[in-house]
Protein backbone atom coordinates (compact mmCIF):
# COMPACT_ATOMS: atom_id res chain seq x y z
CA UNK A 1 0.00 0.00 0.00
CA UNK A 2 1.58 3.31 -1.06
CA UNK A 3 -0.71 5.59 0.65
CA UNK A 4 0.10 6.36 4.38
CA UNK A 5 -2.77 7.70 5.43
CA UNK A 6 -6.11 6.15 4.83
CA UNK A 7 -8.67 9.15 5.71
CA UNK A 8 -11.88 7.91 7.56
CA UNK A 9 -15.37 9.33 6.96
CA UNK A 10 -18.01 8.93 10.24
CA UNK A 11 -20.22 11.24 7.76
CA UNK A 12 -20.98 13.00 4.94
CA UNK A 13 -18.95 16.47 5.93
CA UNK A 14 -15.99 14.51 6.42
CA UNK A 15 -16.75 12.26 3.24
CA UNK A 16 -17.20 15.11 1.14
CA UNK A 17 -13.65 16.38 2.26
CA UNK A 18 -11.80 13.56 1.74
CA UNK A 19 -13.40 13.42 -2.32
CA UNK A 20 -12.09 17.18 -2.70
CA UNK A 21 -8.54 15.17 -1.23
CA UNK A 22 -5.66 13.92 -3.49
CA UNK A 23 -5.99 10.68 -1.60
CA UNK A 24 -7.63 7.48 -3.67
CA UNK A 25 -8.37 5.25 -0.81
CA UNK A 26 -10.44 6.08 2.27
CA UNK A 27 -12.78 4.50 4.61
CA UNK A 28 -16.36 5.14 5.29
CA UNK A 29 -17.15 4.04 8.86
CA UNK A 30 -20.57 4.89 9.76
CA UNK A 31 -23.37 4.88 7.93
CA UNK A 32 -27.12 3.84 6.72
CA UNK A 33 -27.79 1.06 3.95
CA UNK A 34 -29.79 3.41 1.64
CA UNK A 35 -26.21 5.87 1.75
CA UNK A 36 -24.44 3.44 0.43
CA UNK A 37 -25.52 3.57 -2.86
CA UNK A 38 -24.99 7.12 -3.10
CA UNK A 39 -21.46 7.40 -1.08
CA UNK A 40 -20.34 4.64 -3.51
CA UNK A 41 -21.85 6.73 -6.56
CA UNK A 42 -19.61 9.85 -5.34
CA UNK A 43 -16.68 8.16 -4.78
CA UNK A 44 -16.67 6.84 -8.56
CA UNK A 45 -16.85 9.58 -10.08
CA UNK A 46 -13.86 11.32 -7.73
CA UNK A 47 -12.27 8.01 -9.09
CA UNK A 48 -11.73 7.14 -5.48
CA UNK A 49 -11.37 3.66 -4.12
CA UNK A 50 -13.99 3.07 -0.60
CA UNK A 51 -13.05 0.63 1.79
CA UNK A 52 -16.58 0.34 4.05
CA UNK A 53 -16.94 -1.20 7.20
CA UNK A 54 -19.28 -3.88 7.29
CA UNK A 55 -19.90 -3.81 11.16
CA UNK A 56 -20.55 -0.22 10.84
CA UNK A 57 -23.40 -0.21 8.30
CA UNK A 58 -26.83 -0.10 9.63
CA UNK A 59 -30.04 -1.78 8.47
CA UNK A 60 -28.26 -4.53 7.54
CA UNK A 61 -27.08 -7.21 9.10
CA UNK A 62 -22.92 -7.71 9.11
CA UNK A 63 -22.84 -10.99 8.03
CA UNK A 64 -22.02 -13.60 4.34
CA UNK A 65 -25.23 -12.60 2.84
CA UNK A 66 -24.89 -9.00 3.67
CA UNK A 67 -21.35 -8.97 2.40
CA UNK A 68 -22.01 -10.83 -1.09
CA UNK A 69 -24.99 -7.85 -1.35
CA UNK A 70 -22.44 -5.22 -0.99
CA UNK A 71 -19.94 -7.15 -3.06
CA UNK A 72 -22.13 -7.43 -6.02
CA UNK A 73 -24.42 -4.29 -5.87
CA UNK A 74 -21.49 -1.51 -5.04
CA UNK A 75 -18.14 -3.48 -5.97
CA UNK A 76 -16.08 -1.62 -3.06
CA UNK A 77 -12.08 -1.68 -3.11
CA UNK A 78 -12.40 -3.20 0.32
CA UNK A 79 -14.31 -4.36 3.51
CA UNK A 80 -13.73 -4.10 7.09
CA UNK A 81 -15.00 -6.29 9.68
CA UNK A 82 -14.33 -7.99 13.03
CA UNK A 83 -16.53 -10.93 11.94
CA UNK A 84 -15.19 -14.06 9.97
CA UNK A 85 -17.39 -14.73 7.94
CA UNK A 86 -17.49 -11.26 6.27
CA UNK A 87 -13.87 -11.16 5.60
CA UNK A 88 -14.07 -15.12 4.34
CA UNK A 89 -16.97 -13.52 1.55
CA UNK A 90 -15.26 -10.47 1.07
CA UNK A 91 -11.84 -12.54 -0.24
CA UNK A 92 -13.99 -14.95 -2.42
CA UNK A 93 -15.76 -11.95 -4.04
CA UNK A 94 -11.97 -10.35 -5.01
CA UNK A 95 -12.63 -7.65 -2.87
CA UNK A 96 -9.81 -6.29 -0.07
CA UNK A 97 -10.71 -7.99 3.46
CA UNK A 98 -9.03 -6.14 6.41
CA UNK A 99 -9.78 -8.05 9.77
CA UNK A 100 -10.08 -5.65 12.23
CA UNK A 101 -9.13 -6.72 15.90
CA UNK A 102 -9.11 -4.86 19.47
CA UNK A 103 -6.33 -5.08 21.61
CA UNK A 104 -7.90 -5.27 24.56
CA UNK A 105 -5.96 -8.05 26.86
CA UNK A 106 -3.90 -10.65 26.35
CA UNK A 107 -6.71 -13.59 26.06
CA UNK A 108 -8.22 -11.01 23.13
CA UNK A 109 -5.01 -10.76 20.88
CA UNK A 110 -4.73 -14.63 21.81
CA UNK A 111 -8.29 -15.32 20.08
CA UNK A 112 -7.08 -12.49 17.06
CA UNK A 113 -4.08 -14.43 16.32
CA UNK A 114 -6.53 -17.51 15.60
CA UNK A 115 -9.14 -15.65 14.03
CA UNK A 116 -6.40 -14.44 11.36
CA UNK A 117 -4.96 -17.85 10.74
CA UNK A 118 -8.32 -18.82 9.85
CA UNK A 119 -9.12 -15.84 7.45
CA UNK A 120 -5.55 -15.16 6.51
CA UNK A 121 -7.19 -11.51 5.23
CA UNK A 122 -5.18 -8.67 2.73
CA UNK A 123 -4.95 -6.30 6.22
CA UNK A 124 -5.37 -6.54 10.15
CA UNK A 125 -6.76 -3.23 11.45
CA UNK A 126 -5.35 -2.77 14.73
CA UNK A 127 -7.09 -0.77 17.16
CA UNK A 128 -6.01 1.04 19.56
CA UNK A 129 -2.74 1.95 16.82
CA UNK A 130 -1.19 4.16 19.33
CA UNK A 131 0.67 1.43 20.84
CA UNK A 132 3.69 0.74 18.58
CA UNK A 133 5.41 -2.25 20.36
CA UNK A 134 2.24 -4.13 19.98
CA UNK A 135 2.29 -3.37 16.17
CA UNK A 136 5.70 -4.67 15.87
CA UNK A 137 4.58 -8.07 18.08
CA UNK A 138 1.55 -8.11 16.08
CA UNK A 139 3.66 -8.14 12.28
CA UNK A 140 6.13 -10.12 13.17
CA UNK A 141 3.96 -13.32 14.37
CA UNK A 142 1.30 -12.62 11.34
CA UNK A 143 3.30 -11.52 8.80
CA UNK A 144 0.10 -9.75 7.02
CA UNK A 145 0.32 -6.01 6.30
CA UNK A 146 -1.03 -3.67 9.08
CA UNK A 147 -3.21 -0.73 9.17
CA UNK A 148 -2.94 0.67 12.43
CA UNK A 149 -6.18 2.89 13.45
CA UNK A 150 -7.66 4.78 16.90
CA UNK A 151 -6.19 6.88 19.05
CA UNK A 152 -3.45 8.30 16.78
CA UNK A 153 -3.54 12.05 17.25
CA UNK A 154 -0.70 13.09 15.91
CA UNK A 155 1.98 13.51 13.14
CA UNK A 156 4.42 11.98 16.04
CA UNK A 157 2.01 8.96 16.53
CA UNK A 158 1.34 8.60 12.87
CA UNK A 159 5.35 8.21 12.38
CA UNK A 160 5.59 5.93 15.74
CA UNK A 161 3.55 3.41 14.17
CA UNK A 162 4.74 2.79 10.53
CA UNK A 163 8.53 2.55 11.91
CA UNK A 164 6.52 0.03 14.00
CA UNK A 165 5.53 -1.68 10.71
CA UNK A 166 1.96 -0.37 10.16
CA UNK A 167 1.62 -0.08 6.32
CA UNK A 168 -1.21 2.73 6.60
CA UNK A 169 -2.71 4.76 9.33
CA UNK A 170 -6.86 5.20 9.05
CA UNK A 171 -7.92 8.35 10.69
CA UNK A 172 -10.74 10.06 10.96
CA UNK A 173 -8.56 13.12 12.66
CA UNK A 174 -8.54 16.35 9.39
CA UNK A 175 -5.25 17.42 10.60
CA UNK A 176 -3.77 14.28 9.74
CA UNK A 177 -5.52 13.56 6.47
CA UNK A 178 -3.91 17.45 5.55
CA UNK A 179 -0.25 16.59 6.98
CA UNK A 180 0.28 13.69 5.18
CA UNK A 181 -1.64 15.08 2.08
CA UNK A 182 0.93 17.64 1.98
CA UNK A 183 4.02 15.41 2.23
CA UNK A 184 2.72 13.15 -0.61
């Protein structure tokens, strides 16, 4: 992945930022079924690339089904999800899966490290990101490319975790979309 920073829309404001961007991916987090078709219509003709997160999507249910719907109907660059089976879908459809995992405790990670052997998906989305050393611990024993995401609130934190080995950042933070926009 070349681009650093992966902006992250929670709505439409933000959305419509990142299309005026020079960024080609980003992520829509939050948002209602009957959007979708819209948000993906937008970012087409931006010529932008939408990774959506399946969890996040409401009036539908986050699940195989769901994710074939989406798949077929809107054709996304990617899909994010904490759930198996949507990642599993997602990869037999050709479409980006990034398994998104919490790191939470040490029993948590545990169950992540088994949930990823079993979906072996494109990215891991690791949340909090703002812990580097855990990135690192995280890459080495996976070997799958990292986007690191939540609670990274600055340039300092951003740079923390990719010399941790996080291939991307995804932010919802404007400051950080603009930084990094800036740099290239």
């Amino acid at each position: 992945m070349e681009q650093r920073i992966l902006p992250a829309s929670a709505n439409m404001k933000e959305f419509e930022r990142f299309l005026q961007s020079s960024y080609e991916i980003g992520v829509f987090l939050d948002m209602h079924i009957a959007q979708l078709k819209n948000i993906n219509m937008m970012a087409k003709q931006k010529g932008k690339k939408m990774i959506y997160h399946v969890d996040l999507i409401h009036g539908i249910k986050n699940d195989e089904f769901a994710t074939e719907y989406i798949c077929q109907e809107f054709k996304p660059y990617g899909l994010i999800s904490t759930k198996a089976s949507v990642i599993l879908k997602a990869k037999q459809k050709g479409v980006v899966a990034v398994q998104r995992i919490f790191l939470i405790d040490t029993h948590a990670i545990e169950k992540s490290y088994k949930l990823i052997e079993k979906t072996r998906p494109d990215y891991i989305e690791v949340l909090p990101g703002a812990m580097p050393w855990m990135i690192t611990e995280i890459k080495e024993r996976v070997k799958t490319p990292i986007f690191a995401g939540g609670l990274i609130r600055t340039e300092g934190e951003v740079q923390a975790a990719l010399e941790a080995g996080a291939d991307a950042i995804t932010t919802s933070k404007r400051e950080l979309w603009e930084a990094y926009e800036k740099q290239g």
